[in-house]
ModelCIF file with pLDDT and N, C-alpha, C, O atoms, coordinates in Angstrom:
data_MODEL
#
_entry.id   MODEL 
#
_entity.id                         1 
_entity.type                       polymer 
_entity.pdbx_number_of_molecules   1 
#
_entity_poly.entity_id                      1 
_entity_poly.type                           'polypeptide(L)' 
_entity_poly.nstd_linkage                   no 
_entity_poly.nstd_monomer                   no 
_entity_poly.pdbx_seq_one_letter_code       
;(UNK)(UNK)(UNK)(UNK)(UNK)(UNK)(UNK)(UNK)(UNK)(UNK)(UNK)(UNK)(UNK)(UNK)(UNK)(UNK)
(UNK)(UNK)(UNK)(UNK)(UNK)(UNK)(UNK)(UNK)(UNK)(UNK)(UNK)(UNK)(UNK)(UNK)(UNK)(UNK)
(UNK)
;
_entity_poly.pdbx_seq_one_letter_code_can   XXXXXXXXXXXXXXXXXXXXXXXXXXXXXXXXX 
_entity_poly.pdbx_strand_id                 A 
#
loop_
_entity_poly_seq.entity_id 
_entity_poly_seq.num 
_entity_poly_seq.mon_id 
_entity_poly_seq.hetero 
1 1  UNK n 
1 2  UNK n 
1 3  UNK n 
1 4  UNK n 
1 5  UNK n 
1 6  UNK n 
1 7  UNK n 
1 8  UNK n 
1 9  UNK n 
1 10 UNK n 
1 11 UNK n 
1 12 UNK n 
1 13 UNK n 
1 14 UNK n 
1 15 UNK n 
1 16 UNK n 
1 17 UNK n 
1 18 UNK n 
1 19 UNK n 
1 20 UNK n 
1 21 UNK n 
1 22 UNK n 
1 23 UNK n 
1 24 UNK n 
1 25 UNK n 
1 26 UNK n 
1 27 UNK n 
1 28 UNK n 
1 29 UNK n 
1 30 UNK n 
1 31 UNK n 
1 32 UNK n 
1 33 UNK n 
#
_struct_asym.id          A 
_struct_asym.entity_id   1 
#
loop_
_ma_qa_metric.id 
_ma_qa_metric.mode 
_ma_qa_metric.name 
_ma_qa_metric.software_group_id 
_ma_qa_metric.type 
1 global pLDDT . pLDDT 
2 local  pLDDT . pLDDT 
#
_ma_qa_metric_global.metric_id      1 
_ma_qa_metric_global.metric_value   96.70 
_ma_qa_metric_global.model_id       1 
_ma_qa_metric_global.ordinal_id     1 
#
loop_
_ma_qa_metric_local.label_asym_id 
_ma_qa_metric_local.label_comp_id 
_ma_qa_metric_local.label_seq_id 
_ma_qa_metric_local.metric_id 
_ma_qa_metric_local.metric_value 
_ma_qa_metric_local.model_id 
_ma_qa_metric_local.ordinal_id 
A UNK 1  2 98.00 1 1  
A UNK 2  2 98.00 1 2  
A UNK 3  2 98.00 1 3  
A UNK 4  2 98.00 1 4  
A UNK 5  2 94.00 1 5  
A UNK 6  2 90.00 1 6  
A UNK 7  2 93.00 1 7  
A UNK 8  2 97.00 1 8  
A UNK 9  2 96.00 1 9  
A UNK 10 2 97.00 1 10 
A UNK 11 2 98.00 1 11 
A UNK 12 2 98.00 1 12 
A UNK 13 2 98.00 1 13 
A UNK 14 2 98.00 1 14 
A UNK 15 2 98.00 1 15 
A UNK 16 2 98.00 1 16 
A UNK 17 2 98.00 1 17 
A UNK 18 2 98.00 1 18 
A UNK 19 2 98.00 1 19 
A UNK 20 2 98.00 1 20 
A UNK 21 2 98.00 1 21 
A UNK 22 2 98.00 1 22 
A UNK 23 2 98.00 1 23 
A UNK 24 2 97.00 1 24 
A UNK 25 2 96.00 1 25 
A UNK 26 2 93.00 1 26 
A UNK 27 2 94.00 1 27 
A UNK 28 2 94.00 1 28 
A UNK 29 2 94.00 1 29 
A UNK 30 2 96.00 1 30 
A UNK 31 2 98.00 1 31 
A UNK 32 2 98.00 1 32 
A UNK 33 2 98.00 1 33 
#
loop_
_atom_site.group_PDB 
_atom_site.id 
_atom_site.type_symbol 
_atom_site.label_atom_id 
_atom_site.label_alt_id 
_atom_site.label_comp_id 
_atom_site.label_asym_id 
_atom_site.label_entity_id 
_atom_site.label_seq_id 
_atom_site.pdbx_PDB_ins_code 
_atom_site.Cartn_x 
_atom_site.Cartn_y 
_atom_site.Cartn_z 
_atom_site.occupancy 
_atom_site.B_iso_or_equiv 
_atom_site.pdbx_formal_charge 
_atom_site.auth_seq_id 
_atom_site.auth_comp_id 
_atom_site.auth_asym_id 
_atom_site.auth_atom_id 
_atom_site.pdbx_PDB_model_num 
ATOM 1   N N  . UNK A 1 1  ? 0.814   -1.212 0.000   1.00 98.00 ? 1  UNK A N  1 
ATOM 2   C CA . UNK A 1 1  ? 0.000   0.000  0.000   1.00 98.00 ? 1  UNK A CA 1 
ATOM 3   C C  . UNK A 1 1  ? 0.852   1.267  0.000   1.00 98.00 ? 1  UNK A C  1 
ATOM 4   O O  . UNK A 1 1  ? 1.718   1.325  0.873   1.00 98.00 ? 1  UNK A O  1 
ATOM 5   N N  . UNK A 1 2  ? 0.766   2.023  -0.625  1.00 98.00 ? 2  UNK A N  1 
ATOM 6   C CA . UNK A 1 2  ? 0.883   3.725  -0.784  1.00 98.00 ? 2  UNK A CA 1 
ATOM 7   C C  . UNK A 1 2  ? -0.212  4.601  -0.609  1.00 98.00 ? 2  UNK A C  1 
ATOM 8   O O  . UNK A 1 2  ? -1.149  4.775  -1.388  1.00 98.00 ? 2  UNK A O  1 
ATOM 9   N N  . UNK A 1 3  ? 0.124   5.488  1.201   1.00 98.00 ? 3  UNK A N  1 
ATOM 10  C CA . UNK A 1 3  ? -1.047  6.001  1.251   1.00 98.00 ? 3  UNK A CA 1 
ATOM 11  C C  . UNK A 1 3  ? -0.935  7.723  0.247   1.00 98.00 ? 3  UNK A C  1 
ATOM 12  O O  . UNK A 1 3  ? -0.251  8.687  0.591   1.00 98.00 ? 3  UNK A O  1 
ATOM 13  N N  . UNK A 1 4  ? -1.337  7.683  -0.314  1.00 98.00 ? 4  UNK A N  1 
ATOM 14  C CA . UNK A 1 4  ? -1.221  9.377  -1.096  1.00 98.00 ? 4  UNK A CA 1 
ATOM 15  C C  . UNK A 1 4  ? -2.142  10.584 -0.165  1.00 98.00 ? 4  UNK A C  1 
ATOM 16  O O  . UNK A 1 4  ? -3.286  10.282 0.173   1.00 98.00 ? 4  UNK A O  1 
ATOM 17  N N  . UNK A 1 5  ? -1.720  11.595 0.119   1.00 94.00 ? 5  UNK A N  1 
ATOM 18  C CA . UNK A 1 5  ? -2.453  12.889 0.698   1.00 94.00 ? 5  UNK A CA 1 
ATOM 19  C C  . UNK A 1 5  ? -1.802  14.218 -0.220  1.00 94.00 ? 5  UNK A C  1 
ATOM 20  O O  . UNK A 1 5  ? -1.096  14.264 -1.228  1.00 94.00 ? 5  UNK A O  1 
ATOM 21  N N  . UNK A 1 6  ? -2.299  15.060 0.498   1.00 90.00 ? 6  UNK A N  1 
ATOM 22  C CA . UNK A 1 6  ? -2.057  16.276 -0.765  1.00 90.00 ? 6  UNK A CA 1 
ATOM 23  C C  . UNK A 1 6  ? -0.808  16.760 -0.347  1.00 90.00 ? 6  UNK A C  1 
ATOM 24  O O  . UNK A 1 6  ? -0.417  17.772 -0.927  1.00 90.00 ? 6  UNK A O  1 
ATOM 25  N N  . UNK A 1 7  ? 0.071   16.168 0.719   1.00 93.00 ? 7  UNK A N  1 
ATOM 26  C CA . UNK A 1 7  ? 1.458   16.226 0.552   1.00 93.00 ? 7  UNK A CA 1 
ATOM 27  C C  . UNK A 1 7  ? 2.211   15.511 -0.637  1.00 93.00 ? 7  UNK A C  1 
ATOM 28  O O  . UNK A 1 7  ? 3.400   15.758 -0.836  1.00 93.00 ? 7  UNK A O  1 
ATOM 29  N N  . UNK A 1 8  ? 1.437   14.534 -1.505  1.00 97.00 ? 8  UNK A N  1 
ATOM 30  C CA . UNK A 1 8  ? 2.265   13.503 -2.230  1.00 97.00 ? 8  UNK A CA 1 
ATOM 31  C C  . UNK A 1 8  ? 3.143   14.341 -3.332  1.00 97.00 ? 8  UNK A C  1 
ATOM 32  O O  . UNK A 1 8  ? 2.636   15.434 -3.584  1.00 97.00 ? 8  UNK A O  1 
ATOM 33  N N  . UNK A 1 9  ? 4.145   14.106 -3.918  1.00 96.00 ? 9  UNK A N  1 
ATOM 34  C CA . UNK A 1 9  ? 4.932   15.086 -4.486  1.00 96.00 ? 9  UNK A CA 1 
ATOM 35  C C  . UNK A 1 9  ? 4.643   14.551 -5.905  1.00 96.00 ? 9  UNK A C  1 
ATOM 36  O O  . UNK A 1 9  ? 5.062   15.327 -6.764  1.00 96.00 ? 9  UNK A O  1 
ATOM 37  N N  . UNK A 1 10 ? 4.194   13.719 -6.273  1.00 97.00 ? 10 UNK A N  1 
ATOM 38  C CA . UNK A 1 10 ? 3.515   13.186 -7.904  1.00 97.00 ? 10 UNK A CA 1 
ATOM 39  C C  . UNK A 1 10 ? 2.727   12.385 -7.572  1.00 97.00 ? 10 UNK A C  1 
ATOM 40  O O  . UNK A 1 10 ? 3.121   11.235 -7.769  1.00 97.00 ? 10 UNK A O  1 
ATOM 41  N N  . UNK A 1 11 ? 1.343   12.505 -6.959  1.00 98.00 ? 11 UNK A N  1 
ATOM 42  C CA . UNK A 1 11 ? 0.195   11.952 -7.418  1.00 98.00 ? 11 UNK A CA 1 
ATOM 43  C C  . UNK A 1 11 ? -0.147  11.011 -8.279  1.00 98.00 ? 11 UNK A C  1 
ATOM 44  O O  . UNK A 1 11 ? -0.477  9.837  -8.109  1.00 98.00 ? 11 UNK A O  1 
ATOM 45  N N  . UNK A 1 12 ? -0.001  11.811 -9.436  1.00 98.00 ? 12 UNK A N  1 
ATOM 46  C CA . UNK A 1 12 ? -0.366  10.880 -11.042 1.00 98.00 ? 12 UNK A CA 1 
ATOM 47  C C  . UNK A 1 12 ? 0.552   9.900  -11.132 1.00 98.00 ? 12 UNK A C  1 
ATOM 48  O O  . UNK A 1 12 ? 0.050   8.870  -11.579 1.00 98.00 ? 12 UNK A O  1 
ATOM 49  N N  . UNK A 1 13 ? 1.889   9.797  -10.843 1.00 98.00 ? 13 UNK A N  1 
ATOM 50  C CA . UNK A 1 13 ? 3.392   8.906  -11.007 1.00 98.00 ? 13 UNK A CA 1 
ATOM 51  C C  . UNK A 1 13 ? 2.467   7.487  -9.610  1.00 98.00 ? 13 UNK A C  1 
ATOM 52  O O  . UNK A 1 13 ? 2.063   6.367  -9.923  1.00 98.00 ? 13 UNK A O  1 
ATOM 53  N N  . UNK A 1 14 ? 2.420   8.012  -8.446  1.00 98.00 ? 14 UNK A N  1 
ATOM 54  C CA . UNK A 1 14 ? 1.929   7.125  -7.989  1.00 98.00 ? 14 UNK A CA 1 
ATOM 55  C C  . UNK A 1 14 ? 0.893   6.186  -8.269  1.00 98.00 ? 14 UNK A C  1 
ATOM 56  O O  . UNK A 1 14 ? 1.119   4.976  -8.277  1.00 98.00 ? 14 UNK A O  1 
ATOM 57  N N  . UNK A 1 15 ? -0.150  6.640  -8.482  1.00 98.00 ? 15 UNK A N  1 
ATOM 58  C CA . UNK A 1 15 ? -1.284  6.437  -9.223  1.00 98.00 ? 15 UNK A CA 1 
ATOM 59  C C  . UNK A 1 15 ? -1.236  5.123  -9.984  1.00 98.00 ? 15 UNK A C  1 
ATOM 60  O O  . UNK A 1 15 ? -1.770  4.059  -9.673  1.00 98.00 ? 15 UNK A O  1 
ATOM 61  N N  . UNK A 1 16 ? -0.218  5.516  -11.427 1.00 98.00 ? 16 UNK A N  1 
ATOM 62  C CA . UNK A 1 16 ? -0.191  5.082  -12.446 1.00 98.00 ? 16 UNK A CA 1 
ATOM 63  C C  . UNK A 1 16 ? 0.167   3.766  -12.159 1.00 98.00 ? 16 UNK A C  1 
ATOM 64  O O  . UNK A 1 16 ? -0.529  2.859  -12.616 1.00 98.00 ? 16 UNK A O  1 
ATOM 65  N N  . UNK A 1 17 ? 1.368   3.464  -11.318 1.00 98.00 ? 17 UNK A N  1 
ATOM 66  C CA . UNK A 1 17 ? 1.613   2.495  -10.672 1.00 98.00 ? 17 UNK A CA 1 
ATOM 67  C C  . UNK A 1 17 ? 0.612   1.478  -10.319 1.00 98.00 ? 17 UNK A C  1 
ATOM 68  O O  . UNK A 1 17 ? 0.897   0.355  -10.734 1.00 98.00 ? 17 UNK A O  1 
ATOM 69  N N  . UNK A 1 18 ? -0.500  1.582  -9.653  1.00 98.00 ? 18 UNK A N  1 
ATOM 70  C CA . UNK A 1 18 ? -1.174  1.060  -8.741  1.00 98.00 ? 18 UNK A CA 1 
ATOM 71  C C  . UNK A 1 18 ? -2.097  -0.108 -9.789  1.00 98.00 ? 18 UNK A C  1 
ATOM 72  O O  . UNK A 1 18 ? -2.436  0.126  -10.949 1.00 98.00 ? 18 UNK A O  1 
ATOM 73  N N  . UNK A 1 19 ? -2.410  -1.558 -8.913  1.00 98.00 ? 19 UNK A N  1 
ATOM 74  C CA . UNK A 1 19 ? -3.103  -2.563 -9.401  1.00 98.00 ? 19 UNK A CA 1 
ATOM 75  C C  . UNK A 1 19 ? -4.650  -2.329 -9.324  1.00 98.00 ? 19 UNK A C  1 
ATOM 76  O O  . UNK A 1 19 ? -5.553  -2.671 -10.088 1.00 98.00 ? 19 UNK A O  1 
ATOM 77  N N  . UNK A 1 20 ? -4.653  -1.442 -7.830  1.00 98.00 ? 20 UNK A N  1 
ATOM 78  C CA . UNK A 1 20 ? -5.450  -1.312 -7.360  1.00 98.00 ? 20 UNK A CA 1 
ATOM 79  C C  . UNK A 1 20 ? -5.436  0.432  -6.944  1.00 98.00 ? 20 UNK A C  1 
ATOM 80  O O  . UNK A 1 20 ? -4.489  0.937  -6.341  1.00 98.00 ? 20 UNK A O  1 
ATOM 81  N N  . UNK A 1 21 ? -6.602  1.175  -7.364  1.00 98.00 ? 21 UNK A N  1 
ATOM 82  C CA . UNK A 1 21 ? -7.130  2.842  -6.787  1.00 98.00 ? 21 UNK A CA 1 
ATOM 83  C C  . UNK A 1 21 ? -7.901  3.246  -6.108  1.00 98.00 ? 21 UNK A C  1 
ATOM 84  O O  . UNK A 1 21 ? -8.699  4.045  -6.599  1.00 98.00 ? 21 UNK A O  1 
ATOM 85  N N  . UNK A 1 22 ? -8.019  2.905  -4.744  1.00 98.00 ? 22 UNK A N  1 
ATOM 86  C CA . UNK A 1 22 ? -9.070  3.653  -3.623  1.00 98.00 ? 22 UNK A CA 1 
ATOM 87  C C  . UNK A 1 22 ? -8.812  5.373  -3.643  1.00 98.00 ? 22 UNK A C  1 
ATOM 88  O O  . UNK A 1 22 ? -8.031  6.076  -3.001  1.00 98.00 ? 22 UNK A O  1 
ATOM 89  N N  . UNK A 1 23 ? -9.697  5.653  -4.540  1.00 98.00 ? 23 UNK A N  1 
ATOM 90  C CA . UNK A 1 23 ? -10.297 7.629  -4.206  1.00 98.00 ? 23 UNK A CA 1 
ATOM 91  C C  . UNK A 1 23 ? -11.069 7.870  -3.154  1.00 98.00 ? 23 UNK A C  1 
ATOM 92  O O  . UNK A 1 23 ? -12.230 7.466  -3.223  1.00 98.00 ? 23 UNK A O  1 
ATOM 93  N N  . UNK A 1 24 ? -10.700 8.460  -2.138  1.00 97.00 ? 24 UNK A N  1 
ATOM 94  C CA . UNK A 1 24 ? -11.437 8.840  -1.083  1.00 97.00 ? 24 UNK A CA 1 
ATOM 95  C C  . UNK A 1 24 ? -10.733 10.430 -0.536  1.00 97.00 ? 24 UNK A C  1 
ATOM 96  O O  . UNK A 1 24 ? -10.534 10.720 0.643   1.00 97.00 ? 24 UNK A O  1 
ATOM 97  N N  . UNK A 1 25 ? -10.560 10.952 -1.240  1.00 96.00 ? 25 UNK A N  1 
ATOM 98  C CA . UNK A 1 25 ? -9.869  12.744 -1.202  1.00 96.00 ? 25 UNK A CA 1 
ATOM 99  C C  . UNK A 1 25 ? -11.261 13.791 -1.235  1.00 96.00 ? 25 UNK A C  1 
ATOM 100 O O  . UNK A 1 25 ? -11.196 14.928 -0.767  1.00 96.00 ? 25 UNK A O  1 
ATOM 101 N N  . UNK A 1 26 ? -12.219 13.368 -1.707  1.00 93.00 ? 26 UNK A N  1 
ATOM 102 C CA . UNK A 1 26 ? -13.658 14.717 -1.495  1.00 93.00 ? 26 UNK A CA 1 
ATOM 103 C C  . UNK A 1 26 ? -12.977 15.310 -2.922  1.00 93.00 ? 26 UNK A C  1 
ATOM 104 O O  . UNK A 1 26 ? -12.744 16.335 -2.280  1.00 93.00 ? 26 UNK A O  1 
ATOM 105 N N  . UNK A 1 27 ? -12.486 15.590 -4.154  1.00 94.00 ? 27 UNK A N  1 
ATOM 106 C CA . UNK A 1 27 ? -12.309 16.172 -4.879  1.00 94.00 ? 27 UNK A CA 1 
ATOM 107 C C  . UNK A 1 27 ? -12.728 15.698 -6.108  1.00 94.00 ? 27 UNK A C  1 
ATOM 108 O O  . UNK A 1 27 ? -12.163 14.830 -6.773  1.00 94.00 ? 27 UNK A O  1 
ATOM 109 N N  . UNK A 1 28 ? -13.744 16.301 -6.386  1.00 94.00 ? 28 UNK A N  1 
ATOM 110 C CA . UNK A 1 28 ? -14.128 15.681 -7.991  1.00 94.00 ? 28 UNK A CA 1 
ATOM 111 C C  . UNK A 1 28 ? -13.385 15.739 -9.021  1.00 94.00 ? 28 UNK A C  1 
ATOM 112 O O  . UNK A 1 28 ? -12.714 16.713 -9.362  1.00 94.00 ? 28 UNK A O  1 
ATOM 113 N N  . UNK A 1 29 ? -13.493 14.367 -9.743  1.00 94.00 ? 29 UNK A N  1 
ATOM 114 C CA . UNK A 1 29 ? -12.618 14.066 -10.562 1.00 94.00 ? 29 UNK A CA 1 
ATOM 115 C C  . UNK A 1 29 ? -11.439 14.077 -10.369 1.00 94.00 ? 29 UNK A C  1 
ATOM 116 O O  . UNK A 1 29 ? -10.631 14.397 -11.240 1.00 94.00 ? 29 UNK A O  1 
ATOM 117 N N  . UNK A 1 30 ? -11.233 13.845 -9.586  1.00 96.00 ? 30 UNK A N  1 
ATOM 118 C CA . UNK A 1 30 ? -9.023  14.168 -9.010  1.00 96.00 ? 30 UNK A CA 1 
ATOM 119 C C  . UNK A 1 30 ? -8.809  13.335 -9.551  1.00 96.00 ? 30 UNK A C  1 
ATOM 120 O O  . UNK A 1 30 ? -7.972  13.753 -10.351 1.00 96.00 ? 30 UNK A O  1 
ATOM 121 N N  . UNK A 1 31 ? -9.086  11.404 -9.927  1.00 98.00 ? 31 UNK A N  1 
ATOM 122 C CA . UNK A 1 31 ? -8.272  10.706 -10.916 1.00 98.00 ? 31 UNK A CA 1 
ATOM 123 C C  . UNK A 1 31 ? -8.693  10.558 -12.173 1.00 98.00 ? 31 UNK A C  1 
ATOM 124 O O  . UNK A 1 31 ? -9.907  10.374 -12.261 1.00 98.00 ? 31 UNK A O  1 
ATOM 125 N N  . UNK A 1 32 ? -8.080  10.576 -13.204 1.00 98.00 ? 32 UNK A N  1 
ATOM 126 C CA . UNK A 1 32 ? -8.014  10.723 -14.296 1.00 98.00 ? 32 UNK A CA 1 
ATOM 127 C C  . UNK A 1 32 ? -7.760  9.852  -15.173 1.00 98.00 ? 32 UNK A C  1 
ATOM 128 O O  . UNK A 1 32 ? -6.609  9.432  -15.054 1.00 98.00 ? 32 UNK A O  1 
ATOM 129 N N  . UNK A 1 33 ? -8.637  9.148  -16.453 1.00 98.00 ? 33 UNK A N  1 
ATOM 130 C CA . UNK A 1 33 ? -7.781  8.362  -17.390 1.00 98.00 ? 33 UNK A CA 1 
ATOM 131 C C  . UNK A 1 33 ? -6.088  8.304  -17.468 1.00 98.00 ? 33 UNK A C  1 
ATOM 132 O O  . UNK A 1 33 ? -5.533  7.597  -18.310 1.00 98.00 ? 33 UNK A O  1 
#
């Protein structure tokens, strides 16, 4: 697990990575194709 918060310094780099994407930030649309 990688927890991401709005300290994360690349978001999207993390992200992209992942098998698996739990969004739970309150921000619409924050992940992206």
């Amino acid at each position: 697990v990688v927890l991401c918060h709005t300290g994360t310094r690349d978001l999207a780099a993390e992200v992209r990575q992942a098998d698996i994407v739990v969004a739970a930030a309150g921000q619409p649309g924050l992940i992206t194709a």
